[in-house]
N, C-alpha and C. Protein backbone atom coordinates (compact mmCIF):
# COMPACT_ATOMS: atom_id res chain seq x y z
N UNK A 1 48.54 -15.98 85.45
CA UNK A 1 48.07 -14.63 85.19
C UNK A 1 48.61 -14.12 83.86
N UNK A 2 49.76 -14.68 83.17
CA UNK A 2 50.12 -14.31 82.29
C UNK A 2 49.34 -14.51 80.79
N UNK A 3 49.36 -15.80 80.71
CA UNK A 3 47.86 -16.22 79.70
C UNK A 3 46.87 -14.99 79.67
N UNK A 4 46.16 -14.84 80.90
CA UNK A 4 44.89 -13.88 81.01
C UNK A 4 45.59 -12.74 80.25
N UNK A 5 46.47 -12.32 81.01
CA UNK A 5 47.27 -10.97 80.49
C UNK A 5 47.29 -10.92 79.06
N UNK A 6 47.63 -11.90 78.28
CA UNK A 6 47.96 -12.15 77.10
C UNK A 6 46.83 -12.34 76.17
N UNK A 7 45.81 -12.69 76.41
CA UNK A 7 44.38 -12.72 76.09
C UNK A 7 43.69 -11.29 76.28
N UNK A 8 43.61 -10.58 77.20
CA UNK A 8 43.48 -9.35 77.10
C UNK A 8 44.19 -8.53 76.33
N UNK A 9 45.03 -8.52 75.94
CA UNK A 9 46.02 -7.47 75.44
C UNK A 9 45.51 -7.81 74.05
N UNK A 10 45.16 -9.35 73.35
CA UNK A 10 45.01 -9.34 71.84
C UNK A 10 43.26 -8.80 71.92
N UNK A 11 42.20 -8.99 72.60
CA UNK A 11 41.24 -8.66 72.95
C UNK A 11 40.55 -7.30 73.58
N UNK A 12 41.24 -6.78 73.95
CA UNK A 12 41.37 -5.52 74.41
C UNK A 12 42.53 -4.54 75.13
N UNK A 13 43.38 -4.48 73.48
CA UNK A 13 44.59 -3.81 74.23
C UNK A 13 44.79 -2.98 75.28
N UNK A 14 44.16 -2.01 75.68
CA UNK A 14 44.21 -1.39 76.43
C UNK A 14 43.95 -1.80 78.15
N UNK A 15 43.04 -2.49 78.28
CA UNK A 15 42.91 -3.36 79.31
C UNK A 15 44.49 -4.25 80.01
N UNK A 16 44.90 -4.95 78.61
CA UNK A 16 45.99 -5.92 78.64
C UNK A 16 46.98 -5.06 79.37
N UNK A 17 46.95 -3.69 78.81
CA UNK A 17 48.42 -2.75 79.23
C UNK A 17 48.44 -2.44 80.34
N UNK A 18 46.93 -2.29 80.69
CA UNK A 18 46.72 -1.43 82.03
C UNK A 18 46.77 -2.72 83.44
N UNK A 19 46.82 -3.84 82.98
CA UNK A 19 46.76 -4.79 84.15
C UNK A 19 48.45 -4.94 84.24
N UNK A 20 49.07 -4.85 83.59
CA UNK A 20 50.67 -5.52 82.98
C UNK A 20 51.46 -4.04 83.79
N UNK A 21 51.11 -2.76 83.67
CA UNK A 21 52.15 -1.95 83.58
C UNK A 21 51.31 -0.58 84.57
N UNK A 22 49.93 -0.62 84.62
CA UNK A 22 49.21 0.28 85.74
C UNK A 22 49.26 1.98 84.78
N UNK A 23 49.03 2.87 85.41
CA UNK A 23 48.81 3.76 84.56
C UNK A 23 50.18 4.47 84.52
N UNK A 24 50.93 4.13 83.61
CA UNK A 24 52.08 4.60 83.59
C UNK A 24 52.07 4.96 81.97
N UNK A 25 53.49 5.57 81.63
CA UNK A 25 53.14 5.94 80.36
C UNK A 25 53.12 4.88 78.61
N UNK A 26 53.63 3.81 79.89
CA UNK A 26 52.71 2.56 78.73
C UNK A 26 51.61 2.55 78.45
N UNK A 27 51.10 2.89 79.39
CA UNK A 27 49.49 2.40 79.12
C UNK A 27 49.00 3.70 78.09
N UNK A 28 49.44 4.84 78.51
CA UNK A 28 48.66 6.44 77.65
C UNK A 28 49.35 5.89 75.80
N UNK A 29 50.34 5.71 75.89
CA UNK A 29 50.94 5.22 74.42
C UNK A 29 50.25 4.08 74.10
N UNK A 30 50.18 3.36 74.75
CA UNK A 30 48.86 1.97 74.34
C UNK A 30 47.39 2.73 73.93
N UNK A 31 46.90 3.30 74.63
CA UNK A 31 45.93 4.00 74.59
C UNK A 31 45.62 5.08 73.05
N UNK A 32 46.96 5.58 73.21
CA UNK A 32 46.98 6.45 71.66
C UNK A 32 47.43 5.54 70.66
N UNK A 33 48.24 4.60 70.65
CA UNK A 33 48.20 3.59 69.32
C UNK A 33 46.60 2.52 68.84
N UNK A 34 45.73 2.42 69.81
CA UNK A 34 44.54 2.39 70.12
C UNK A 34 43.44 2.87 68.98
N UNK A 35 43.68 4.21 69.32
CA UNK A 35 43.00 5.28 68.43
C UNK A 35 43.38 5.26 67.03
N UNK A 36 44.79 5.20 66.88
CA UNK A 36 45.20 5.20 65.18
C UNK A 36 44.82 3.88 64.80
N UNK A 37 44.65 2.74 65.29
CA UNK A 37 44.27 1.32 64.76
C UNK A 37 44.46 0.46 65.72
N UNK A 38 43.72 -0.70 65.77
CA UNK A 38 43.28 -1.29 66.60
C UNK A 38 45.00 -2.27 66.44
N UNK A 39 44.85 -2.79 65.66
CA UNK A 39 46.58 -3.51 65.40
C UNK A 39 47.99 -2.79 66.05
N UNK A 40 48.22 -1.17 65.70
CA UNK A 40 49.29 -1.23 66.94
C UNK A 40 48.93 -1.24 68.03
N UNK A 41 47.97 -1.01 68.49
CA UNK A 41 47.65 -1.13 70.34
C UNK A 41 48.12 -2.83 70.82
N UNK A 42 47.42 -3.76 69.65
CA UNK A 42 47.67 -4.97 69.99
C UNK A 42 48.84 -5.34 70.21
N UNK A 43 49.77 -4.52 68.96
CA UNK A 43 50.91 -5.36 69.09
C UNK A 43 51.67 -4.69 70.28
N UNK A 44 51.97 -3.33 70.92
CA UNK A 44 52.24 -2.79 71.86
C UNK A 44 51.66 -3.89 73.16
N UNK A 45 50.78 -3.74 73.17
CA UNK A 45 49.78 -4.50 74.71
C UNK A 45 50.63 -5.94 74.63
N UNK A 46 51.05 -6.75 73.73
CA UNK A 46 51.72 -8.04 73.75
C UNK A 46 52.78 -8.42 73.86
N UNK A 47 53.49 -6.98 73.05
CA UNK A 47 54.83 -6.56 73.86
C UNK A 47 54.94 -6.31 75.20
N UNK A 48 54.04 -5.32 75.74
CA UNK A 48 54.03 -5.21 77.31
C UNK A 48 54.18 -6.25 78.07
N UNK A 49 53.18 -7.56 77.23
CA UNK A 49 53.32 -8.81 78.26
C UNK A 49 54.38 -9.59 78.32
N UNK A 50 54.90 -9.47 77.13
CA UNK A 50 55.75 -10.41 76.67
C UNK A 50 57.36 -9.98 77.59
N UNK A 51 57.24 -9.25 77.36
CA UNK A 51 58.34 -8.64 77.65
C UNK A 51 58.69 -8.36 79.42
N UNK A 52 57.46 -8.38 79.73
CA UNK A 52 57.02 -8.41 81.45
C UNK A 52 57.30 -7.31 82.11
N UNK A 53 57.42 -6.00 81.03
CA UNK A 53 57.11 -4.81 81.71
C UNK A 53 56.42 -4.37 82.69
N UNK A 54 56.99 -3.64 83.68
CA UNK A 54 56.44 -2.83 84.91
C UNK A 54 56.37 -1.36 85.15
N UNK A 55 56.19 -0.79 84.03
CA UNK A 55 55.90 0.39 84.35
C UNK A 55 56.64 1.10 84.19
């Protein structure tokens, strides 16, 4: 599941965050780095995985 996770997050950060960490306030900060550019959401969402955050 982690792969997938990790594939989502470079593909659609927001998705990636929201499977990894649920709607917590990772995901709303994923969500707003999102909006300013597609690159910090990514790198946030890969951190989330990487890191194996829960919320």
């Amino acid at each position: 599941m982690n792969i997938v996770n990790l594939i989502l997050a470079i593909l659609l950060p927001p998705l990636g965050a929201f499977l990894q960490v649920g709607l917590t306030k990772h995901f709303v900060i994923n969500l707003v780095l999102c909006l300013f550019g597609w690159l910090p959401g990514i790198i946030h969402a890969v951190w989330l995985v990487a890191t194996k955050q829960k919320g």
